[in-house]
PDB file of N, CA and C in Angstrom:
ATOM      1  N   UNK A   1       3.053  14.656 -10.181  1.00  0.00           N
ATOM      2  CA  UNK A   1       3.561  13.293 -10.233  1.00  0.00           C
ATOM      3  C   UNK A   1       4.008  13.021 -11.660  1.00  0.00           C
ATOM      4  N   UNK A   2       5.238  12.527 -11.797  1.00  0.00           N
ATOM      5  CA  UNK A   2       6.052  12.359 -13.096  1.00  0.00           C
ATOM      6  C   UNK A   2       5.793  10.623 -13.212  1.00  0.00           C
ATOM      7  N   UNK A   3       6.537  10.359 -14.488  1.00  0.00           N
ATOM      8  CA  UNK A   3       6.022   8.652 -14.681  1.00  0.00           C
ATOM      9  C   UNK A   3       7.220   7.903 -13.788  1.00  0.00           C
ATOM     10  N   UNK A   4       8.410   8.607 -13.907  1.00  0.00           N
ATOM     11  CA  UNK A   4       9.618   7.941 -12.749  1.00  0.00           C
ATOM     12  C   UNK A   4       9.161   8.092 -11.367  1.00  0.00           C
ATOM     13  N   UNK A   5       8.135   9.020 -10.984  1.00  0.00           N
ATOM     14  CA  UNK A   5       7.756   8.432  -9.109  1.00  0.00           C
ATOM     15  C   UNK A   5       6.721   7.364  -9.154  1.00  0.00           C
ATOM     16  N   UNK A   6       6.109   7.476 -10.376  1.00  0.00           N
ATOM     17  CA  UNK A   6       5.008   6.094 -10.445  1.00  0.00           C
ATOM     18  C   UNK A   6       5.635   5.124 -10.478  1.00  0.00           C
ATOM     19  N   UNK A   7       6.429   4.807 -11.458  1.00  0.00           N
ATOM     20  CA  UNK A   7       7.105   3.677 -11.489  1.00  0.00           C
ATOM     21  C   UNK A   7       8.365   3.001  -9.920  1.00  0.00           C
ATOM     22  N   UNK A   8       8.366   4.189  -9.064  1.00  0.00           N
ATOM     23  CA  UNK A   8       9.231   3.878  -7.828  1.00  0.00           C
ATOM     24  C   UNK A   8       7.597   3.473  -6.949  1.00  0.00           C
ATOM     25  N   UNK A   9       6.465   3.524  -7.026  1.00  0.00           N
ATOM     26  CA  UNK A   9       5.412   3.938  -6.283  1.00  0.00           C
ATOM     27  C   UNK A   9       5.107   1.938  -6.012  1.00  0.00           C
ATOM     28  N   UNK A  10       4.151   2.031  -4.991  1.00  0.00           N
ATOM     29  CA  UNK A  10       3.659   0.675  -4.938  1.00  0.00           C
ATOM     30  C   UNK A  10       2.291   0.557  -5.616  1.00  0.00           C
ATOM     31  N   UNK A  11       2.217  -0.264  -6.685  1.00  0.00           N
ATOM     32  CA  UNK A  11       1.594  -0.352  -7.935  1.00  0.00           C
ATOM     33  C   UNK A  11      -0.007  -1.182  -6.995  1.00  0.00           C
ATOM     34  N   UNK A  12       0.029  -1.808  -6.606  1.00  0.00           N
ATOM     35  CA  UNK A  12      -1.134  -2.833  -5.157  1.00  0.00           C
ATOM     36  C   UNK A  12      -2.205  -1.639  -5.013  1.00  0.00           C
ATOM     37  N   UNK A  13      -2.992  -1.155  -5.659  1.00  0.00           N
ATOM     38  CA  UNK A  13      -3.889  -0.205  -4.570  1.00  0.00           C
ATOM     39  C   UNK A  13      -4.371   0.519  -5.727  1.00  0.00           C
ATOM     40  N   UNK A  14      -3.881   0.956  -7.290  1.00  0.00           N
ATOM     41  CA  UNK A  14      -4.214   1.660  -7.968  1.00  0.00           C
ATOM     42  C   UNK A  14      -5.147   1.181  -9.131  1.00  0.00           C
ATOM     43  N   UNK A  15      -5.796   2.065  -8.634  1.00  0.00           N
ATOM     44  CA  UNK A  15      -6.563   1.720 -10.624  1.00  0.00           C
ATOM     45  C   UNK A  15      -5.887   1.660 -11.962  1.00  0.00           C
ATOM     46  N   UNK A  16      -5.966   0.793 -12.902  1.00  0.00           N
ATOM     47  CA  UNK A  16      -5.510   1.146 -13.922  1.00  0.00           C
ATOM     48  C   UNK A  16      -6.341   0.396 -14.943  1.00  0.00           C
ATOM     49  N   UNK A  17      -5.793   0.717 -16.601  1.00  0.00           N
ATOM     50  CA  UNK A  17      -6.752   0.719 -17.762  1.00  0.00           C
ATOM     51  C   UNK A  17      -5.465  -0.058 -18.657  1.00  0.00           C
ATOM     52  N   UNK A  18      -5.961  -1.008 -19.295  1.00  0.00           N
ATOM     53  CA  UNK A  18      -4.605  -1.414 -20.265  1.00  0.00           C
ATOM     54  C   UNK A  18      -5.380  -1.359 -21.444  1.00  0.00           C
ATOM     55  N   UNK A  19      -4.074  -0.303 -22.366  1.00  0.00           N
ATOM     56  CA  UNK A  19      -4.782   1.031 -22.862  1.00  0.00           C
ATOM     57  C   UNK A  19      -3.438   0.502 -24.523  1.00  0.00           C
ATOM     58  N   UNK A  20      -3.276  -0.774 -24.085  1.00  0.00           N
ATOM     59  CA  UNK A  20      -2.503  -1.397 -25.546  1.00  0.00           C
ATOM     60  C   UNK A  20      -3.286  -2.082 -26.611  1.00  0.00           C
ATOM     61  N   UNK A  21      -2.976  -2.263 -27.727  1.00  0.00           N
ATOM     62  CA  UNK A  21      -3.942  -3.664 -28.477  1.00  0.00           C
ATOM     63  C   UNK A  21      -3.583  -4.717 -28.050  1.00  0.00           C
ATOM     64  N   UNK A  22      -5.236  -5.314 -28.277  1.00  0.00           N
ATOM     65  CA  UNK A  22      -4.823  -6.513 -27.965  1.00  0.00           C
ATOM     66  C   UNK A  22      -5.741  -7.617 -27.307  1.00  0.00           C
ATOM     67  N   UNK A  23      -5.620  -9.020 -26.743  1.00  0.00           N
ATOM     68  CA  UNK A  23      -6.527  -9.062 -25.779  1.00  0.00           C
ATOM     69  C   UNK A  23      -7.122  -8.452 -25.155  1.00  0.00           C
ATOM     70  N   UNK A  24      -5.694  -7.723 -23.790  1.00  0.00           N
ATOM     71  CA  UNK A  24      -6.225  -7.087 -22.783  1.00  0.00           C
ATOM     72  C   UNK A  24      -6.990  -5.828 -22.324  1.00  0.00           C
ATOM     73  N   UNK A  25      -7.263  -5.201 -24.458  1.00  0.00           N
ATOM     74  CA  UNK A  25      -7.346  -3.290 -24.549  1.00  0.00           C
ATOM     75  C   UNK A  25      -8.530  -3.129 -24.029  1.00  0.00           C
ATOM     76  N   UNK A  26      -8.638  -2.350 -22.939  1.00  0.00           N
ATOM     77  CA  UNK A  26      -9.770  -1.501 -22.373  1.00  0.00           C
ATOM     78  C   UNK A  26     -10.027  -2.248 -21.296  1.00  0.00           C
ATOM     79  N   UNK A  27      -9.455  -3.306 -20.587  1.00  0.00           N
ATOM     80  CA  UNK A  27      -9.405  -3.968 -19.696  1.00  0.00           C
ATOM     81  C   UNK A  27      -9.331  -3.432 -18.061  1.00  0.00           C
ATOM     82  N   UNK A  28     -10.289  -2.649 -17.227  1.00  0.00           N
ATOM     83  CA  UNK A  28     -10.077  -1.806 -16.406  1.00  0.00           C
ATOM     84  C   UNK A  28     -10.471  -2.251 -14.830  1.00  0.00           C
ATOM     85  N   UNK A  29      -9.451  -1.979 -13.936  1.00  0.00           N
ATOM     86  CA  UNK A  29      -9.329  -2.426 -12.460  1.00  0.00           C
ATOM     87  C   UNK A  29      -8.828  -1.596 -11.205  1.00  0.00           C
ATOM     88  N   UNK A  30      -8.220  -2.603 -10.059  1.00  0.00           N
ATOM     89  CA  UNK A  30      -7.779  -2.128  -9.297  1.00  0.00           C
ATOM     90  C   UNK A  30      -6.622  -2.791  -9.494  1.00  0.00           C
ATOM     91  N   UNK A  31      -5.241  -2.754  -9.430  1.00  0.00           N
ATOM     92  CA  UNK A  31      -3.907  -3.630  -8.864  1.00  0.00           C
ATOM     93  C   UNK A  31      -4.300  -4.316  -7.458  1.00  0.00           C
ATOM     94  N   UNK A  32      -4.458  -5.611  -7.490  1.00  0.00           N
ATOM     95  CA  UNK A  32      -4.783  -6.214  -5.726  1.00  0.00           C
ATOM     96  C   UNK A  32      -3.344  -7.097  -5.876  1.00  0.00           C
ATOM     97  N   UNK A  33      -2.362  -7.310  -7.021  1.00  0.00           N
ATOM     98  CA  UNK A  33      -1.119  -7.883  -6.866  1.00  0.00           C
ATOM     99  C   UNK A  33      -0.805  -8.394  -8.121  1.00  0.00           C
ATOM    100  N   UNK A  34       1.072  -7.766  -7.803  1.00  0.00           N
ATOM    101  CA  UNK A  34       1.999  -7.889  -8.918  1.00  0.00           C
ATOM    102  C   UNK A  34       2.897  -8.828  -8.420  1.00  0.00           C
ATOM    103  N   UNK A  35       3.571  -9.445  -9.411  1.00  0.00           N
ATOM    104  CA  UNK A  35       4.648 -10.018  -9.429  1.00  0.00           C
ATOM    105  C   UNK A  35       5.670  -9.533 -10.424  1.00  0.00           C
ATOM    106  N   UNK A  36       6.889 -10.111 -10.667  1.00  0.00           N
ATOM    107  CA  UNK A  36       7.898  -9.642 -11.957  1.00  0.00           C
ATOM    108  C   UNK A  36       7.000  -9.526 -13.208  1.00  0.00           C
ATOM    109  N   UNK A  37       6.042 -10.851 -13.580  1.00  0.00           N
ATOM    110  CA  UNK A  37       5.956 -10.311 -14.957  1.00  0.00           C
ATOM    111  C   UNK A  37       4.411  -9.681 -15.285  1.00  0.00           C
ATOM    112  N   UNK A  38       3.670  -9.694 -13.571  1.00  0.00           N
ATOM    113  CA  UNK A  38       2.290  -9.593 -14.105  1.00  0.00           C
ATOM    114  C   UNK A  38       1.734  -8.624 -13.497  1.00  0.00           C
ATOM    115  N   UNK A  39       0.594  -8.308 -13.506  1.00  0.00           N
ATOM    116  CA  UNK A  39       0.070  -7.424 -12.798  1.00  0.00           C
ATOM    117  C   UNK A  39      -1.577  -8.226 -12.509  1.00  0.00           C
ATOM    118  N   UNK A  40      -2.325  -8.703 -11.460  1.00  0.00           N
ATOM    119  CA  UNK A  40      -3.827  -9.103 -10.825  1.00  0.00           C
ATOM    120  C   UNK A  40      -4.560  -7.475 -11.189  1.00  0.00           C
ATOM    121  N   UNK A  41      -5.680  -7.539 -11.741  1.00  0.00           N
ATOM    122  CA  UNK A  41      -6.284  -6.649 -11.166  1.00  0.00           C
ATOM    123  C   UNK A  41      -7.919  -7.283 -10.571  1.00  0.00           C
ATOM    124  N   UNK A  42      -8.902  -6.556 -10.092  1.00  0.00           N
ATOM    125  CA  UNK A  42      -9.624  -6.537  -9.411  1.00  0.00           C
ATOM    126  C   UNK A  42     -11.040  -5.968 -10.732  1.00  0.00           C
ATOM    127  N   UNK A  43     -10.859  -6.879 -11.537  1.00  0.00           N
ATOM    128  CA  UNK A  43     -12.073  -6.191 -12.626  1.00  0.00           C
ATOM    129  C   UNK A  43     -14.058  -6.536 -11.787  1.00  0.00           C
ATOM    130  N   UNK A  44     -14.956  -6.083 -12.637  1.00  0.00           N
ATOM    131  CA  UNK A  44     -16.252  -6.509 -12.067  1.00  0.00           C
ATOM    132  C   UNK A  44     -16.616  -7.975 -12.227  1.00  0.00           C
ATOM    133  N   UNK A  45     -15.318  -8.402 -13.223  1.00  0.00           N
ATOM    134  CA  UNK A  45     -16.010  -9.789 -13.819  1.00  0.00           C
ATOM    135  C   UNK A  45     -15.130 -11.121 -13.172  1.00  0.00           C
ATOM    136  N   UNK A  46     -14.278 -10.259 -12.467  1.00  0.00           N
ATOM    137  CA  UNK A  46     -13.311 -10.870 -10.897  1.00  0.00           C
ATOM    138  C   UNK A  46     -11.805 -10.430 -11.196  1.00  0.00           C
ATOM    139  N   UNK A  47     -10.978 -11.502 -10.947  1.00  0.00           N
ATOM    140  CA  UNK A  47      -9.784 -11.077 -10.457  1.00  0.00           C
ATOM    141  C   UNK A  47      -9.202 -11.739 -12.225  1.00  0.00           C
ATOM    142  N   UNK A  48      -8.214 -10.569 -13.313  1.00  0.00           N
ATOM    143  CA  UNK A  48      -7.738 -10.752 -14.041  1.00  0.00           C
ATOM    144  C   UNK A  48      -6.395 -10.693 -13.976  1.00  0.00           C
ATOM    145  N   UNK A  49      -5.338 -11.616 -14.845  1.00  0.00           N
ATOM    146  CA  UNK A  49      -3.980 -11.651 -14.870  1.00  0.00           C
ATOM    147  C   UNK A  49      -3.432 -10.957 -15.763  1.00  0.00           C
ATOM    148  N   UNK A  50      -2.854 -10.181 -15.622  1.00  0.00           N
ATOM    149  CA  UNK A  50      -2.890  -9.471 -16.925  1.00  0.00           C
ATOM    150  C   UNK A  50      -0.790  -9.276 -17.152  1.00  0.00           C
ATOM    151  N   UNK A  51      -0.169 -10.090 -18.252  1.00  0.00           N
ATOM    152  CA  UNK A  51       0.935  -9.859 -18.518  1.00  0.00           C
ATOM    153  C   UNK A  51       1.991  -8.572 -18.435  1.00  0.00           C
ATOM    154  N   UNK A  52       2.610  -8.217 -17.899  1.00  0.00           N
ATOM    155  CA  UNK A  52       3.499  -6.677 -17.939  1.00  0.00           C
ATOM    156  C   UNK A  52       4.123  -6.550 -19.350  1.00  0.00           C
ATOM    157  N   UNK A  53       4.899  -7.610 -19.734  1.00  0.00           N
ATOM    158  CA  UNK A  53       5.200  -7.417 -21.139  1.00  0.00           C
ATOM    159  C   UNK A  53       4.306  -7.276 -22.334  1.00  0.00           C
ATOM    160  N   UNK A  54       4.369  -6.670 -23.476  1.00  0.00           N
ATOM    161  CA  UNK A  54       3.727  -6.156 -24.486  1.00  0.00           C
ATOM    162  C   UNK A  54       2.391  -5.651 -23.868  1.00  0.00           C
ATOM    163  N   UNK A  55       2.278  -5.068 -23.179  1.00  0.00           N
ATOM    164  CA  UNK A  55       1.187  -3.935 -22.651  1.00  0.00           C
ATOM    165  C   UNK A  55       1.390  -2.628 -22.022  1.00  0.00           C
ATOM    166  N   UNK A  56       0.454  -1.824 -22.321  1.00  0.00           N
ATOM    167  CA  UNK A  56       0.730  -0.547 -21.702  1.00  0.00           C
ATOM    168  C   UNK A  56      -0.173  -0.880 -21.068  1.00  0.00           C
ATOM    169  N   UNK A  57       0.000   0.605 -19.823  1.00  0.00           N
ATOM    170  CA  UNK A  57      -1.140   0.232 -18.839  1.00  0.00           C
ATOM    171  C   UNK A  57      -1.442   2.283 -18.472  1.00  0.00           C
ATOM    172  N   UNK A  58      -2.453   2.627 -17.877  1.00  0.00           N
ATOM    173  CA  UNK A  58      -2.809   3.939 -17.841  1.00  0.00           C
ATOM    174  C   UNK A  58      -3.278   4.088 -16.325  1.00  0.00           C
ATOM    175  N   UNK A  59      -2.479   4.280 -15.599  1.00  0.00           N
ATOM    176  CA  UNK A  59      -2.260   4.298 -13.754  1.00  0.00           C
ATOM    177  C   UNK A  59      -3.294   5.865 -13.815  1.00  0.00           C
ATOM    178  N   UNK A  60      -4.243   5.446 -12.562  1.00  0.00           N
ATOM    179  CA  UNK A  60      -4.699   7.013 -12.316  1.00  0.00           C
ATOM    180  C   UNK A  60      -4.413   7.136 -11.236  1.00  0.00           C
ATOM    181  N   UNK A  61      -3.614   8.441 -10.924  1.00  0.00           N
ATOM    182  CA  UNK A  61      -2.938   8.797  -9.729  1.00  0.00           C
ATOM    183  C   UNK A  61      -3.445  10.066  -9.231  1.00  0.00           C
ATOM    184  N   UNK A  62      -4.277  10.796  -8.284  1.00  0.00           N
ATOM    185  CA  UNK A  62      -4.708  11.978  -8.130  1.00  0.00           C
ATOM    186  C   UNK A  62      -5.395  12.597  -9.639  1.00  0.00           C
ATOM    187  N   UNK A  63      -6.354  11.347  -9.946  1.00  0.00           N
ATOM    188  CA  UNK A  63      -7.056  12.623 -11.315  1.00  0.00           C
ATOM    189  C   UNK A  63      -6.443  12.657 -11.949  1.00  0.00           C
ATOM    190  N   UNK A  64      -5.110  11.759 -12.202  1.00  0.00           N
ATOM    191  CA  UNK A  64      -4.074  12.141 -13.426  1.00  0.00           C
ATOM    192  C   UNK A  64      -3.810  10.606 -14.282  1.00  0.00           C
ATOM    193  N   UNK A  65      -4.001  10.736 -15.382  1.00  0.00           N
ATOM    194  CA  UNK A  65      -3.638   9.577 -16.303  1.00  0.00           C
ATOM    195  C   UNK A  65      -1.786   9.584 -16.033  1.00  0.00           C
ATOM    196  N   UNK A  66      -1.477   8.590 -16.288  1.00  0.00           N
ATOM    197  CA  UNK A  66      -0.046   8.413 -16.002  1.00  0.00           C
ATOM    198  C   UNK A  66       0.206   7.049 -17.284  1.00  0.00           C
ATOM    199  N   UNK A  67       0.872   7.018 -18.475  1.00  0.00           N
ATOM    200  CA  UNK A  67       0.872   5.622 -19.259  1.00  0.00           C
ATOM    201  C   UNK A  67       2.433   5.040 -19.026  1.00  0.00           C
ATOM    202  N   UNK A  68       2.477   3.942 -18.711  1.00  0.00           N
ATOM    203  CA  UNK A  68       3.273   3.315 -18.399  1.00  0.00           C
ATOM    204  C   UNK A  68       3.508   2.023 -19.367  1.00  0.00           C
ATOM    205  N   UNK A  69       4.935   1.679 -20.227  1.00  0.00           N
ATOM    206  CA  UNK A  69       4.471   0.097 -20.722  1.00  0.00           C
ATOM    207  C   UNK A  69       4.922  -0.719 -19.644  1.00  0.00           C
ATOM    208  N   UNK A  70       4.476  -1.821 -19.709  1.00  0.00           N
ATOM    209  CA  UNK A  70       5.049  -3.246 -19.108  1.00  0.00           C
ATOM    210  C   UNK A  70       6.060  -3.147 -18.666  1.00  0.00           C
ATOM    211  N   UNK A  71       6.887  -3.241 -20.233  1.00  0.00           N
ATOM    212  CA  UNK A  71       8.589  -3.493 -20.245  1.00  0.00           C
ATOM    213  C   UNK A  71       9.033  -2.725 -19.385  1.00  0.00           C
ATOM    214  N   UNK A  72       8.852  -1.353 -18.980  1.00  0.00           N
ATOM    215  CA  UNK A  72       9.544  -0.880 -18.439  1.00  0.00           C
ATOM    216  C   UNK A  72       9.362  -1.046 -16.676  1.00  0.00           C
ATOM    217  N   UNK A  73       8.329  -1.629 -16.268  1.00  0.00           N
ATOM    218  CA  UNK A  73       8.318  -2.021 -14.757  1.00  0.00           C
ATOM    219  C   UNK A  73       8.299  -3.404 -14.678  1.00  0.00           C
ATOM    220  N   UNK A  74       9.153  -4.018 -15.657  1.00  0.00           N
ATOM    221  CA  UNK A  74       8.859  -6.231 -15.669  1.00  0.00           C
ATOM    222  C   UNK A  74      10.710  -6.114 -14.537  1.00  0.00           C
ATOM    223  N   UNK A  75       9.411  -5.933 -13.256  1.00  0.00           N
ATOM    224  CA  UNK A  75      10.842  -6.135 -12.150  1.00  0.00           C
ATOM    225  C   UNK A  75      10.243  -7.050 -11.242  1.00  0.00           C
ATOM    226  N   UNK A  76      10.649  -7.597 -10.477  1.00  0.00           N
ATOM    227  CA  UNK A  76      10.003  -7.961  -9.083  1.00  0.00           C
ATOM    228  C   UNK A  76       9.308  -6.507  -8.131  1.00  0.00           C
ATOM    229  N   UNK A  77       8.421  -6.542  -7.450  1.00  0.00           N
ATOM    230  CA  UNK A  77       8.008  -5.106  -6.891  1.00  0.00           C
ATOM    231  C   UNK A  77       9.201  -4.452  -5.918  1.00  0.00           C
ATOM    232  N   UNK A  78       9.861  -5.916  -4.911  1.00  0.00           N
ATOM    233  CA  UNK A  78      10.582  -4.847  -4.406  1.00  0.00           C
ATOM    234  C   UNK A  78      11.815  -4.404  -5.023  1.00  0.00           C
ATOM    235  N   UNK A  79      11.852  -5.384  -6.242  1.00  0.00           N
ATOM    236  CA  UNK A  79      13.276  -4.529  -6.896  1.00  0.00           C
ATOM    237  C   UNK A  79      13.168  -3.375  -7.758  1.00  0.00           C
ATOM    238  N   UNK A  80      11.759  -2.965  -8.124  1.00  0.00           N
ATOM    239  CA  UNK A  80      11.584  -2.150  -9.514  1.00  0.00           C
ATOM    240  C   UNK A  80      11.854  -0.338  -8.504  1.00  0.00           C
ATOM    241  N   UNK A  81      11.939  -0.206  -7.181  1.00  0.00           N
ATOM    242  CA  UNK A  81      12.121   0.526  -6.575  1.00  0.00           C
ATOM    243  C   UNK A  81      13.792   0.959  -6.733  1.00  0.00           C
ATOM    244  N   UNK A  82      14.294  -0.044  -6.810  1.00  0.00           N
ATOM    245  CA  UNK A  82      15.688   0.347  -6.778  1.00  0.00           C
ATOM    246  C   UNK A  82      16.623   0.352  -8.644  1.00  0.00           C
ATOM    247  N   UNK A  83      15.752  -0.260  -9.106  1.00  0.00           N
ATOM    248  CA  UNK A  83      16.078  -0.439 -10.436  1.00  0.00           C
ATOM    249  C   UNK A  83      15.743   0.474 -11.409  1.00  0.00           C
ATOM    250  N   UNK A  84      14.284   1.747 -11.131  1.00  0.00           N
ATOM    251  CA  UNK A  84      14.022   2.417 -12.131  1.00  0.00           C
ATOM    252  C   UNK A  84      14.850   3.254 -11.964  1.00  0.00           C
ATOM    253  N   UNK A  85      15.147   4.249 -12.835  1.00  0.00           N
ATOM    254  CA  UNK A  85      16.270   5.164 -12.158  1.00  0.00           C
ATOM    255  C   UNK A  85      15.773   6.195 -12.997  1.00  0.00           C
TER     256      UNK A  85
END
């Protein structure tokens, strides 16, 4: 898995780590829902909002770290399918 099938992938279901400075660094979940600019995750301490812009984020996909920033998936979900290229 390359970072261009993650980024075509449905982001709702995955774990991830936002792995930027900052507020959100070390901030770790499930995706339970995105919109254009945000990403929900599913932390122990409940449900966090966490901005797409100025953050990276660290998707685990099959045992595999995958780092992704923000900027580059700040789409709507069903458009970021047709938009990453």
């Amino acid at each position: 898995m390359n970072k261009k099938d993650l980024m075509r992938m449905e982001l709702i279901g995955m774990d991830t780590e936002v792995v930027s400075r900052g507020t959100f660094h070390g901030m770790r979940g499930m995706v339970v829902d995105e919109t254009r600019n945000t990403l929900v995750l599913s932390t122990p301490e409940g449900e966090r909002t966490v901005p797409k812009k100025a953050n990276e984020f660290l998707f685990t996909y099959d045992e595999q770290g995958i780092a992704i920033q923000g900027s580059e998936i700040l789409h709507r979900p069903e458009d970021r399918i047709k938009k990453v290229r």
